[in-house]
PDB file of N, CA and C in Angstrom:
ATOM      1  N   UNK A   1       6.936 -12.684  -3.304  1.00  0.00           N
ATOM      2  CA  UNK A   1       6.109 -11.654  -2.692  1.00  0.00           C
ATOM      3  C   UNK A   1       5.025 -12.342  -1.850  1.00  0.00           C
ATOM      4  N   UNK A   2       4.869 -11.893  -0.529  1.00  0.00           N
ATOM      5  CA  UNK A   2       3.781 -12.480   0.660  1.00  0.00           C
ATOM      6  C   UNK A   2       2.513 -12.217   0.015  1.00  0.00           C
ATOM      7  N   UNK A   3       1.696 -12.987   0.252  1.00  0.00           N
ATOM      8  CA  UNK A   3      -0.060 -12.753   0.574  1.00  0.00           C
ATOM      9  C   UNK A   3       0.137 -11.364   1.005  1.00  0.00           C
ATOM     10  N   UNK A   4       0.310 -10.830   1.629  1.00  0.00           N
ATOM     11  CA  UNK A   4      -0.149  -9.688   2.836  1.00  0.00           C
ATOM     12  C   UNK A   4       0.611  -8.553   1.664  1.00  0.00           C
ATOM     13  N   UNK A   5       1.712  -8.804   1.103  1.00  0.00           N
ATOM     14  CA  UNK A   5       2.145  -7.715   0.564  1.00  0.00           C
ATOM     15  C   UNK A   5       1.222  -7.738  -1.306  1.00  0.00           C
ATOM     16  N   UNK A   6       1.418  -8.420  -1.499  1.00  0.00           N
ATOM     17  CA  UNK A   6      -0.035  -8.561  -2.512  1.00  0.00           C
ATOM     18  C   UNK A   6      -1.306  -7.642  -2.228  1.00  0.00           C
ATOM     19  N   UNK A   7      -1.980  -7.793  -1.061  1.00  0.00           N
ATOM     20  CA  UNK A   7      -2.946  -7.199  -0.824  1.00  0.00           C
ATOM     21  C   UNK A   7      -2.730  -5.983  -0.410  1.00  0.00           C
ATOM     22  N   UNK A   8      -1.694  -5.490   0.316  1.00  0.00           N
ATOM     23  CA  UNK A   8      -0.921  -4.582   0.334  1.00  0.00           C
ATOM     24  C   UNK A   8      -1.055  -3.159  -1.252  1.00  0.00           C
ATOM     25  N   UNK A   9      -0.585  -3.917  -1.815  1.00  0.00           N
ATOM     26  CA  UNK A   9      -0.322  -3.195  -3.567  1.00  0.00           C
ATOM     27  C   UNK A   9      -1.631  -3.534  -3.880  1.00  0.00           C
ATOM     28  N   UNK A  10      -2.624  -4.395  -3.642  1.00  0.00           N
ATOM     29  CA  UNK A  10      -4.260  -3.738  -4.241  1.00  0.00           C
ATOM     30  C   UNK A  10      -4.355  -2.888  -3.848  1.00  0.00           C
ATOM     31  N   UNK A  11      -4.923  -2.755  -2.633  1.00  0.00           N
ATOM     32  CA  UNK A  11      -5.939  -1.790  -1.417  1.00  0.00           C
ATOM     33  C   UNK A  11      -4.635  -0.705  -2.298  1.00  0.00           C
ATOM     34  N   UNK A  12      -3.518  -0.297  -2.547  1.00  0.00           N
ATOM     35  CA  UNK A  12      -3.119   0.983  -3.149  1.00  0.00           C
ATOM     36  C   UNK A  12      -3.045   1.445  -4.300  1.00  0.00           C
ATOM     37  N   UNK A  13      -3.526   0.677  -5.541  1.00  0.00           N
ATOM     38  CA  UNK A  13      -3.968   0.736  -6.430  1.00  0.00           C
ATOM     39  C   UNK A  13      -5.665   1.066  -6.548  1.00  0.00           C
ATOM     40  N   UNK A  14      -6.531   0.506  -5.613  1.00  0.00           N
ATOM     41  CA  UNK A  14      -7.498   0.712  -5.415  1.00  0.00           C
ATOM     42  C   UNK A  14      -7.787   2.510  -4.832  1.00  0.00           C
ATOM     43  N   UNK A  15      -7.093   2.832  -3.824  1.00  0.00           N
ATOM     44  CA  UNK A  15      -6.938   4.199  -3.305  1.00  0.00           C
ATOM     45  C   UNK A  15      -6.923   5.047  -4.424  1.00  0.00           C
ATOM     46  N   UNK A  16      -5.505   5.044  -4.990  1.00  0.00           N
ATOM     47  CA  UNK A  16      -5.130   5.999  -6.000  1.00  0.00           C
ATOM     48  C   UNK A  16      -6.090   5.695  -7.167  1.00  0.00           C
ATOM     49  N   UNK A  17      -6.867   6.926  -7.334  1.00  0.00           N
ATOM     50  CA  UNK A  17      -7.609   7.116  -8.778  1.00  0.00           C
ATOM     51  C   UNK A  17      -7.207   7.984  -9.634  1.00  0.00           C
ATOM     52  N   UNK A  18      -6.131   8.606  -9.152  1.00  0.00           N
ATOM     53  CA  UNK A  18      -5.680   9.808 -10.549  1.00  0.00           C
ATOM     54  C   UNK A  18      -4.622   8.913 -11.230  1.00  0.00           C
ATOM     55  N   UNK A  19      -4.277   9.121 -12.451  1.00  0.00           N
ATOM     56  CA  UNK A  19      -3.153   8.631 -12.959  1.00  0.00           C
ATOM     57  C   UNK A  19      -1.741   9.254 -13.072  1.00  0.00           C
ATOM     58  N   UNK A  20      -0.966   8.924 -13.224  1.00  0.00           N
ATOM     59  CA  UNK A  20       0.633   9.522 -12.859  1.00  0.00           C
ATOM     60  C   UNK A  20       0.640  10.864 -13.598  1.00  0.00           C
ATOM     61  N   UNK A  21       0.091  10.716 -14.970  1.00  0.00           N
ATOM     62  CA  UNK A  21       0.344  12.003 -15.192  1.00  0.00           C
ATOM     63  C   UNK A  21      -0.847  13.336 -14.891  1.00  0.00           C
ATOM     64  N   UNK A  22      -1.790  13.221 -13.759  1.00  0.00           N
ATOM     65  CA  UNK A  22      -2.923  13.587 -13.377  1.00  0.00           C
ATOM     66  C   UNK A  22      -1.845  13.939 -11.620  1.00  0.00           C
ATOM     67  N   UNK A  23      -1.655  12.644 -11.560  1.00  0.00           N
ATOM     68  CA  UNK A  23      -0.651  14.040 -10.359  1.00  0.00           C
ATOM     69  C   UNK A  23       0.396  14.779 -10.290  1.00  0.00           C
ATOM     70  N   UNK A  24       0.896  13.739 -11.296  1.00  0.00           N
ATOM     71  CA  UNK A  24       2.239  15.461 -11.691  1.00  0.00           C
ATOM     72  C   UNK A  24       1.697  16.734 -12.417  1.00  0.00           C
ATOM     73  N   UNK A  25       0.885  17.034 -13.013  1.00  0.00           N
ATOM     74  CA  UNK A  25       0.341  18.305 -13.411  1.00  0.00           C
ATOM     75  C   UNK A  25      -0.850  18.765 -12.340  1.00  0.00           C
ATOM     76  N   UNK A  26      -1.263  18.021 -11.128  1.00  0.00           N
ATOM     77  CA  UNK A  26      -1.945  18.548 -10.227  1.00  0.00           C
ATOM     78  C   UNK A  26      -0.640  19.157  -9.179  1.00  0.00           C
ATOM     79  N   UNK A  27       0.440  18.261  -9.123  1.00  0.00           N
ATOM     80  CA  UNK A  27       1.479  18.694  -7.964  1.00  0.00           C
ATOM     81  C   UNK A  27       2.265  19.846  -8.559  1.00  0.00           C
ATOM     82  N   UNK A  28       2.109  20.380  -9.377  1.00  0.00           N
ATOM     83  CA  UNK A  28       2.536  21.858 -10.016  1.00  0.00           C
ATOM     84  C   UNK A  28       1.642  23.206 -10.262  1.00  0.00           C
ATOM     85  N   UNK A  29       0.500  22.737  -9.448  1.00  0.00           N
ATOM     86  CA  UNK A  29      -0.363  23.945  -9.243  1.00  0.00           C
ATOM     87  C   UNK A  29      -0.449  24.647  -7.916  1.00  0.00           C
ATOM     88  N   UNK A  30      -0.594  25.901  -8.132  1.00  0.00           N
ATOM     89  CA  UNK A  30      -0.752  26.810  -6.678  1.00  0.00           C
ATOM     90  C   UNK A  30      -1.156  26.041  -5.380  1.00  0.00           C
ATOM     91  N   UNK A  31      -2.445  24.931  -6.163  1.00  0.00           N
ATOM     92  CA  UNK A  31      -3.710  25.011  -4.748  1.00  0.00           C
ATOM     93  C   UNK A  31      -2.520  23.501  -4.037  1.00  0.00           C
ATOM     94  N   UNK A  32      -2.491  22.592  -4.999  1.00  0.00           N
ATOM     95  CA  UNK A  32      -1.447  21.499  -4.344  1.00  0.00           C
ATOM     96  C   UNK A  32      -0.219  21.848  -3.768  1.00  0.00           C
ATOM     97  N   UNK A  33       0.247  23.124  -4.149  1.00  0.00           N
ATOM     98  CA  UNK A  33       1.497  23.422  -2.715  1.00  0.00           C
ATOM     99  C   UNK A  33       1.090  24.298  -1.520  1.00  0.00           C
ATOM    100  N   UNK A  34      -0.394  24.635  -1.371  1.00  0.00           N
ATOM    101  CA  UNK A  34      -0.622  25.678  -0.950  1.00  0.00           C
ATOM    102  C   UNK A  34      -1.501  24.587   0.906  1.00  0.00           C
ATOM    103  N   UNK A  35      -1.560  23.574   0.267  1.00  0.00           N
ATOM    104  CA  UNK A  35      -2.080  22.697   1.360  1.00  0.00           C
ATOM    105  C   UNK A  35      -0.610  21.978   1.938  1.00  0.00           C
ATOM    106  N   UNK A  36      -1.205  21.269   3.146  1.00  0.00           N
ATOM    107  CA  UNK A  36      -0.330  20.095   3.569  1.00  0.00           C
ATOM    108  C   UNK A  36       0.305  20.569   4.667  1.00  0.00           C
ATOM    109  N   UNK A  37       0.709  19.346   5.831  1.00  0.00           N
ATOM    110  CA  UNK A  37       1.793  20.243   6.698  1.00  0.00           C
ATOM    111  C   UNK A  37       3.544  20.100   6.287  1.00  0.00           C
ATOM    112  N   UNK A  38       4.132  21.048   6.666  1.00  0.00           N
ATOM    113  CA  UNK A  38       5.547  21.268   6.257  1.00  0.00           C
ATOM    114  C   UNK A  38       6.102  20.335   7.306  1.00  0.00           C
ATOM    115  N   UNK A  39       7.346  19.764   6.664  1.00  0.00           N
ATOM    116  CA  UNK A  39       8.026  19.108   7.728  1.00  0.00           C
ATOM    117  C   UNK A  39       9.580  19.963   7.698  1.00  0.00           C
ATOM    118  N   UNK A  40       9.520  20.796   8.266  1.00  0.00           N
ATOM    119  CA  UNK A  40      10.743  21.655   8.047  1.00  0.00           C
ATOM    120  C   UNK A  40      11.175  22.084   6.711  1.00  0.00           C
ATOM    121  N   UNK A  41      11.006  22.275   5.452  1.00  0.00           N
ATOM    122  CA  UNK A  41      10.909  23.202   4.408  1.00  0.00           C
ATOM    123  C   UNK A  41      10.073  23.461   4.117  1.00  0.00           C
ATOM    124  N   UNK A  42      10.215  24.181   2.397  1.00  0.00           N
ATOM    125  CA  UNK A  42       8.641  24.618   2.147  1.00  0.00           C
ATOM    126  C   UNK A  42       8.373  23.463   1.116  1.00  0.00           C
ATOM    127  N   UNK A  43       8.366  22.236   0.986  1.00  0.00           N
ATOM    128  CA  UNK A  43       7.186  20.872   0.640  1.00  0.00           C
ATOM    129  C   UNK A  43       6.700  20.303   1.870  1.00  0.00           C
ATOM    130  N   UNK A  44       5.352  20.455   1.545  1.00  0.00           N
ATOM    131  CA  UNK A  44       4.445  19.371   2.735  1.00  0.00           C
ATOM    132  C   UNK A  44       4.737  17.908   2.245  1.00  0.00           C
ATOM    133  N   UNK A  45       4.362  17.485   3.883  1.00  0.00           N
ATOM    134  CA  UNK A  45       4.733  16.075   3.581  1.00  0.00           C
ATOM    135  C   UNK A  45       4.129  15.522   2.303  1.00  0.00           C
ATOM    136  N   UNK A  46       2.595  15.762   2.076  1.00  0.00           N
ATOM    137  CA  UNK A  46       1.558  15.077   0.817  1.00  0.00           C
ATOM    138  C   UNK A  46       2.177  15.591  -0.430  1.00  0.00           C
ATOM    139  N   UNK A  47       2.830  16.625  -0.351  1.00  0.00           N
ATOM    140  CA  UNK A  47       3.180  16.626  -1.914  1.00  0.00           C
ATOM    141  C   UNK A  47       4.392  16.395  -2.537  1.00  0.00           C
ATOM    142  N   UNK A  48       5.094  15.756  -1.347  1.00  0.00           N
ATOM    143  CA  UNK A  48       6.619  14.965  -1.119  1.00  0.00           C
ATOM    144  C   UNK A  48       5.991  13.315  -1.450  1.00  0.00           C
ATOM    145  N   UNK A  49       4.787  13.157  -1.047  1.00  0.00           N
ATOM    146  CA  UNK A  49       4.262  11.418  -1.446  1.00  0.00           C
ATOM    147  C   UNK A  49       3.663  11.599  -2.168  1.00  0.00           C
ATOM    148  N   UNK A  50       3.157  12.637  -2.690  1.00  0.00           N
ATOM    149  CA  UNK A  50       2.481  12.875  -4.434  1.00  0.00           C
ATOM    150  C   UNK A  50       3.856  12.162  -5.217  1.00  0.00           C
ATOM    151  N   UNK A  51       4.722  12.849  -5.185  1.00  0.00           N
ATOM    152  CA  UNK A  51       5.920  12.670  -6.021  1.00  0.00           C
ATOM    153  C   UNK A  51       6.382  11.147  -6.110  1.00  0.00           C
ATOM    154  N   UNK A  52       6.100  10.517  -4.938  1.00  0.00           N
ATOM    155  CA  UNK A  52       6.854   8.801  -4.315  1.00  0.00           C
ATOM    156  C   UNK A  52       5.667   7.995  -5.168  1.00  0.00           C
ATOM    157  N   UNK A  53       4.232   8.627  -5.251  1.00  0.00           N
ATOM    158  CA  UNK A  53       3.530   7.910  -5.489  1.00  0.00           C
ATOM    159  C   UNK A  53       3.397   7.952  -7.356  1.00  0.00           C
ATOM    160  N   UNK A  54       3.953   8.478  -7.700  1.00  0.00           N
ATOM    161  CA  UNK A  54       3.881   8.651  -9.377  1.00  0.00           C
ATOM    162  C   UNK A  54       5.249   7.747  -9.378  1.00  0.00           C
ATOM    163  N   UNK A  55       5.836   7.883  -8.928  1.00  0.00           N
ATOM    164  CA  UNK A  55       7.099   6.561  -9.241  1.00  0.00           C
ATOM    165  C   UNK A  55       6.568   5.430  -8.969  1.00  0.00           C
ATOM    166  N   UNK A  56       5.746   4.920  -7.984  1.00  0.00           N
ATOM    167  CA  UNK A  56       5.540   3.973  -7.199  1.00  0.00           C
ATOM    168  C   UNK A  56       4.240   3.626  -8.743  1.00  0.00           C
ATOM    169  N   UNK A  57       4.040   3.890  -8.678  1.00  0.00           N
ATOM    170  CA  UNK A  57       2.710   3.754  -9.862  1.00  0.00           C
ATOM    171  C   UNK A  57       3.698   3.499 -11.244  1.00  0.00           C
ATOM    172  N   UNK A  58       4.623   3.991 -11.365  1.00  0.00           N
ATOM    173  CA  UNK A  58       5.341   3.627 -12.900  1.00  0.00           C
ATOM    174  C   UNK A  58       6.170   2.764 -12.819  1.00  0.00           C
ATOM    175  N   UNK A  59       5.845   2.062 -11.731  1.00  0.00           N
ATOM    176  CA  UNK A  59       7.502   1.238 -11.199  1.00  0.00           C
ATOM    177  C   UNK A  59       6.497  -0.295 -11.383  1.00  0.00           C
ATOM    178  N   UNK A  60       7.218  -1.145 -11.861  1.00  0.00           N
ATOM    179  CA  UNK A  60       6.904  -2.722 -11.378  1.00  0.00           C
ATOM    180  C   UNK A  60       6.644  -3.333 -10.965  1.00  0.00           C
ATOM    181  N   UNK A  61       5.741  -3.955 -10.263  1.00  0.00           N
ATOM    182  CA  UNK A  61       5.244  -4.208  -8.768  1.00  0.00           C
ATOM    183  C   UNK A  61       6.248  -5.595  -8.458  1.00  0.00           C
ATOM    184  N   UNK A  62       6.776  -6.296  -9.624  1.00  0.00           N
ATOM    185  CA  UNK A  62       7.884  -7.032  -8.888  1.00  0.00           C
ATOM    186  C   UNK A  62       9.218  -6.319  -8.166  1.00  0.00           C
ATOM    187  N   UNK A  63       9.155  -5.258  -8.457  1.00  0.00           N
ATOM    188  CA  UNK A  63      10.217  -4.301  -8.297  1.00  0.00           C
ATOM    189  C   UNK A  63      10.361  -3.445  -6.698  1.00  0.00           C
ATOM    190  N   UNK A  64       8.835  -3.455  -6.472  1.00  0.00           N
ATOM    191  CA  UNK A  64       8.763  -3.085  -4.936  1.00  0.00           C
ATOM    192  C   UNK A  64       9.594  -3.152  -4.210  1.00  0.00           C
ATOM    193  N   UNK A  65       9.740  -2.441  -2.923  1.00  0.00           N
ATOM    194  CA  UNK A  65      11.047  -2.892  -1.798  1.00  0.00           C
ATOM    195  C   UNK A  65      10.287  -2.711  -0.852  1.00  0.00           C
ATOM    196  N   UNK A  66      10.708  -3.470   0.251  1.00  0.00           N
ATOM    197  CA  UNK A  66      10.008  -2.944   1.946  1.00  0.00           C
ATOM    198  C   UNK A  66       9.555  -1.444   2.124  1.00  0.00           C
ATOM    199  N   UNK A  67      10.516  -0.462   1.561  1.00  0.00           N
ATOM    200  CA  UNK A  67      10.273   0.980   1.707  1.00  0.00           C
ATOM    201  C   UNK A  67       8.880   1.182   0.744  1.00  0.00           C
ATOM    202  N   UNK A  68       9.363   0.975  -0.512  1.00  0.00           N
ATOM    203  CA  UNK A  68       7.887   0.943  -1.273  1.00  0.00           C
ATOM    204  C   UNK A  68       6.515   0.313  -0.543  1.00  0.00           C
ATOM    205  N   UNK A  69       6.468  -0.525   0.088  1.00  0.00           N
ATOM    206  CA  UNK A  69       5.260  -0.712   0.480  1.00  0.00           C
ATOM    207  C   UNK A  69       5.068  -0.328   2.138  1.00  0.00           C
ATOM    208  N   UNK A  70       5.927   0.231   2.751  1.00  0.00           N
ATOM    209  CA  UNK A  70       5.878   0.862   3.633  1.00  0.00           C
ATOM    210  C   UNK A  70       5.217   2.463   3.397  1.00  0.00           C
ATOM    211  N   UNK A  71       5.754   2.653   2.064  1.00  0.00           N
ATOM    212  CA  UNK A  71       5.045   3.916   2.133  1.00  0.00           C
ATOM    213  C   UNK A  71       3.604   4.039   1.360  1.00  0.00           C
ATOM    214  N   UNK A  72       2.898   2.534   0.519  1.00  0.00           N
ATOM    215  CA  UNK A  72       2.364   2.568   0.420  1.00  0.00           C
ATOM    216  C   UNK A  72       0.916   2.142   1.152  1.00  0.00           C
ATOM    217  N   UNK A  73       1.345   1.902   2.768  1.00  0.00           N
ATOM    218  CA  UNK A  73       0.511   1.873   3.732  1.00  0.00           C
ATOM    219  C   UNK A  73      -0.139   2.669   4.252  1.00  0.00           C
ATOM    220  N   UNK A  74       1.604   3.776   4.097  1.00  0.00           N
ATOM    221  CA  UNK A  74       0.932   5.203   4.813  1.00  0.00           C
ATOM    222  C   UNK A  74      -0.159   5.857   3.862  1.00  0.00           C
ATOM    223  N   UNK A  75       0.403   6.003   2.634  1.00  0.00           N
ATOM    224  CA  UNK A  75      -1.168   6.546   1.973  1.00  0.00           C
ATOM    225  C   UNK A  75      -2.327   5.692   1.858  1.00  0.00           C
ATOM    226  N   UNK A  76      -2.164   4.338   2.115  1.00  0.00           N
ATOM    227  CA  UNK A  76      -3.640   3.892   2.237  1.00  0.00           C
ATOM    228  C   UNK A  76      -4.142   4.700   3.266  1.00  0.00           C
ATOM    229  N   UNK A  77      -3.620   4.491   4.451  1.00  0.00           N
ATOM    230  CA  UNK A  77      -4.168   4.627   5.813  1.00  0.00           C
ATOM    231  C   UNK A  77      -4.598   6.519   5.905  1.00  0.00           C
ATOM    232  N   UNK A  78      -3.644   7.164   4.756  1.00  0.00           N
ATOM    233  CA  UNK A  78      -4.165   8.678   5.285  1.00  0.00           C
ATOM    234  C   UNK A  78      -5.295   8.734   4.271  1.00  0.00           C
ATOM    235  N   UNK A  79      -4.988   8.153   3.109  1.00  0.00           N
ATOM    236  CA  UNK A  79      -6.757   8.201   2.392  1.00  0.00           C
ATOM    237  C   UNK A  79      -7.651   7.632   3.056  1.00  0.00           C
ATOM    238  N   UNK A  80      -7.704   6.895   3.774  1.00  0.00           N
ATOM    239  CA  UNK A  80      -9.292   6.283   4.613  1.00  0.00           C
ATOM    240  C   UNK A  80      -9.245   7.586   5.456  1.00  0.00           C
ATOM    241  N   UNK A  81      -8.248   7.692   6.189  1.00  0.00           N
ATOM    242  CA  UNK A  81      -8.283   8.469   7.327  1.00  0.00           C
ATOM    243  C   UNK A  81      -8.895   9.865   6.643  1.00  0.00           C
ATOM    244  N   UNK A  82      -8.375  10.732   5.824  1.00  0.00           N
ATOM    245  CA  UNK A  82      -8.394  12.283   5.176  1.00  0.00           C
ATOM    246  C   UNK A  82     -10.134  11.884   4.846  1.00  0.00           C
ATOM    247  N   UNK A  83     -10.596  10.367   3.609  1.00  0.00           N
ATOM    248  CA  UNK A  83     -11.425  10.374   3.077  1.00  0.00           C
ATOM    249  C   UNK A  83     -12.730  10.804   4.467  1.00  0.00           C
ATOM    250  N   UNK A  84     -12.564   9.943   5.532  1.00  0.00           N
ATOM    251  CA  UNK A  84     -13.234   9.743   6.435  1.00  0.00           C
ATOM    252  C   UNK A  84     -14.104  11.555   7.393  1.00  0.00           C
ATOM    253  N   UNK A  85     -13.300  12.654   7.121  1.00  0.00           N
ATOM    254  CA  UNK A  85     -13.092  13.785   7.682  1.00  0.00           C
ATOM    255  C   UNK A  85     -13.946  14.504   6.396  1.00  0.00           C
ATOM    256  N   UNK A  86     -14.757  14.340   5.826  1.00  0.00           N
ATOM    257  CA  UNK A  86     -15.089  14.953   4.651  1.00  0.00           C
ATOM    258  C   UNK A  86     -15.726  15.981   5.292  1.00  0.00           C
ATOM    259  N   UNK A  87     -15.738  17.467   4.711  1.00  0.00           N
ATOM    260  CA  UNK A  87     -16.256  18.400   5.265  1.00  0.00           C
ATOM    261  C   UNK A  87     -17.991  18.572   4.779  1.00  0.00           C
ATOM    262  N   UNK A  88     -18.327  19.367   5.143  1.00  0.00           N
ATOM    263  CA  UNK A  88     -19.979  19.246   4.765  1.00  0.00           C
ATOM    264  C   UNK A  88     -20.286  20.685   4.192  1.00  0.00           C
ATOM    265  N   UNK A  89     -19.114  21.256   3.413  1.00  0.00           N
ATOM    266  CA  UNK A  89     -19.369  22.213   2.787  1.00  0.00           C
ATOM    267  C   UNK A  89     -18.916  22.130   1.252  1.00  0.00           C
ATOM    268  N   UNK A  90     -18.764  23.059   0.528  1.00  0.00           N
ATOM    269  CA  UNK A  90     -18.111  23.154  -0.775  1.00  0.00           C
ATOM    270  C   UNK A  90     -16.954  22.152  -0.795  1.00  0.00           C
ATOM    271  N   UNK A  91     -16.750  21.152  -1.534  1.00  0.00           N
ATOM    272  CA  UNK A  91     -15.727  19.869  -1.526  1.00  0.00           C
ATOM    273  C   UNK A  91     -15.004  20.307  -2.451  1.00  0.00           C
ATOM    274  N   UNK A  92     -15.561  20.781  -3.858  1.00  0.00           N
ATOM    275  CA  UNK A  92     -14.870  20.793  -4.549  1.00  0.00           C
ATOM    276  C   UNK A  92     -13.502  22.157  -5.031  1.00  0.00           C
ATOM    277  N   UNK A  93     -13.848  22.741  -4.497  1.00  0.00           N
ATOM    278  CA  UNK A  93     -12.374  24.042  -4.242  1.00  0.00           C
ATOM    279  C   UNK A  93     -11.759  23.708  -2.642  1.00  0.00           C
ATOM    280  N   UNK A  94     -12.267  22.830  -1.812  1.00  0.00           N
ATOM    281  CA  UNK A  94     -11.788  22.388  -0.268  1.00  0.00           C
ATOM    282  C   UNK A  94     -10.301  22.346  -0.241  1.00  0.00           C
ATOM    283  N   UNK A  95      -9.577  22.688   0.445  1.00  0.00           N
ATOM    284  CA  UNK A  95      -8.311  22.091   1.103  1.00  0.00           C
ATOM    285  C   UNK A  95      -8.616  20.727   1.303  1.00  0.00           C
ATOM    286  N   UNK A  96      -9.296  19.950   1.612  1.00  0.00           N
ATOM    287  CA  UNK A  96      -9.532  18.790   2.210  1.00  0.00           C
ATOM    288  C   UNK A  96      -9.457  17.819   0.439  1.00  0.00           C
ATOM    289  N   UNK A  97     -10.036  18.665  -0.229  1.00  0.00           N
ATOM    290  CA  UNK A  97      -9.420  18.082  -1.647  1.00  0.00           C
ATOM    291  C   UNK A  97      -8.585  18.071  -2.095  1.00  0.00           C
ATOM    292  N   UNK A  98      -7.968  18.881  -2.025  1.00  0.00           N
ATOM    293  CA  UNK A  98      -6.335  19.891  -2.111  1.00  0.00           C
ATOM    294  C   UNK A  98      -5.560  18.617  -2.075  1.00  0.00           C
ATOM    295  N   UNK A  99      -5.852  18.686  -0.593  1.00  0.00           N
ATOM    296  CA  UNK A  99      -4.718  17.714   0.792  1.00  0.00           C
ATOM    297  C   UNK A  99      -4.755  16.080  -0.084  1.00  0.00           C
ATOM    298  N   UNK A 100      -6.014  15.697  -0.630  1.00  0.00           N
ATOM    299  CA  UNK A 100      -6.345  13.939  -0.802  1.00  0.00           C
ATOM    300  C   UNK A 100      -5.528  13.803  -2.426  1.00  0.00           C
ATOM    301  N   UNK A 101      -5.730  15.197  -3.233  1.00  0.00           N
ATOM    302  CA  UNK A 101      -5.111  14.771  -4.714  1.00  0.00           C
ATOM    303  C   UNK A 101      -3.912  14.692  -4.309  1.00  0.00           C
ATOM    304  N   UNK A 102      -2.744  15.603  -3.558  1.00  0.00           N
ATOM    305  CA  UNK A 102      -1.776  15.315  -3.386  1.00  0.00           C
ATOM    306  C   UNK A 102      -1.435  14.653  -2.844  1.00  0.00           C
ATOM    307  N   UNK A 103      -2.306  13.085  -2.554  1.00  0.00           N
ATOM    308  CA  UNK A 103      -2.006  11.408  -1.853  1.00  0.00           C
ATOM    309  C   UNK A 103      -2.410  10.957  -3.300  1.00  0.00           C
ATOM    310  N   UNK A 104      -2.851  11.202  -4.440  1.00  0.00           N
ATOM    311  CA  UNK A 104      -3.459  10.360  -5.751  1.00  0.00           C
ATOM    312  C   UNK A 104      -4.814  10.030  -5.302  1.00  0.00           C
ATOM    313  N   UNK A 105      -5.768  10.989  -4.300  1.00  0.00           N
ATOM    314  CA  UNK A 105      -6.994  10.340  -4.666  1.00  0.00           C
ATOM    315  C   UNK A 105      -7.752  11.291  -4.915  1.00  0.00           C
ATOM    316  N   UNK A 106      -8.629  11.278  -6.071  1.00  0.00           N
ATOM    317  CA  UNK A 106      -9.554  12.743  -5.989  1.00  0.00           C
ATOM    318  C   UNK A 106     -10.939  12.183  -5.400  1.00  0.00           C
ATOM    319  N   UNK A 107     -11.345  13.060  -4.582  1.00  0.00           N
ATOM    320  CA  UNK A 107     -12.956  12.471  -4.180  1.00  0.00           C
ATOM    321  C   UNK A 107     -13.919  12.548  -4.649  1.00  0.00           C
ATOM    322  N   UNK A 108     -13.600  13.445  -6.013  1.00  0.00           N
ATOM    323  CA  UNK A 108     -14.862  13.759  -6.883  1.00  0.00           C
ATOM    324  C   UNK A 108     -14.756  12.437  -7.789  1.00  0.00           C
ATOM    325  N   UNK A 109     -13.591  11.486  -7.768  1.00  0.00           N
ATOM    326  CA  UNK A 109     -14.167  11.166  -9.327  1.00  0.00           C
ATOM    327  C   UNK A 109     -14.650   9.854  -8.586  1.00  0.00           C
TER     328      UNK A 109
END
C-alpha cells in the first residue's frame, strides 16, 4: 500500500464520525431518504455511499481496492465541500445535516 493511499484511508477515517451501526439505523429513517440528489431512481446518490461506506468501515484496510479508495476520496472531498456550506440557521433538523450523516459525518458531534 502507497504513502498517498495510507493517507488516503486516514483523512477517511478522520471524516467519518458515526459508526457503522449509527449509519445503518440513520440510513433507514424518513429524514435520510428524504435528502440527496437522485441519480435516476428513488436512492440519492449519499445514501447509496452511506451504504459503501458502512462496508468500507467493516472491511480491512489491507483489503481495500482502487475502487475502495476511489470512493473514499469522493466522500472526503464532499464532506469538506457539504461541511464548508454550513447554513446559518437551525443545523440541527437541516437537510444540510440530513445530506452530511448520509456521507458518515454528523456535524453536531
Amino acid at each position: 500500500m502507497s504513502k498517498n493511499d495510507k493517507s488516503v484511508i486516514e483523512e477517511f477515517f478522520d471524516v467519518i464520525n458515526m459508526t457503522p451501526k449509527e449509519i445503518d439505523s440513520w440510513l433507514d429513517t424518513e429524514e435520510s431518504q428524504s435528502v440527496g440528489q437522485k441519480d435516476g431512481n428513488d436512492e440519492s446518490i449519499g445514501h447509496k455511499s452511506g451504504k459503501r461506506i458502512v462496508e468500507l468501515l467493516q472491511k480491512e484496510k489491507s483489503d481495500y481496492t482502487d475502487d475502495d479508495l476511489a470512493h473514499m476520496k469522493k466522500v472526503i472531498s464532499y464532506v469538506h465541500r457539504h461541511t464548508a456550506q454550513k447554513p446559518s440557521s437551525d443545523i440541527e433538523n437541516s437537510r444540510w445535516r440530513y445530506s452530511l450523516k448520509n456521507w458518515g459525518h454528523d456535524p453536531l458531534k
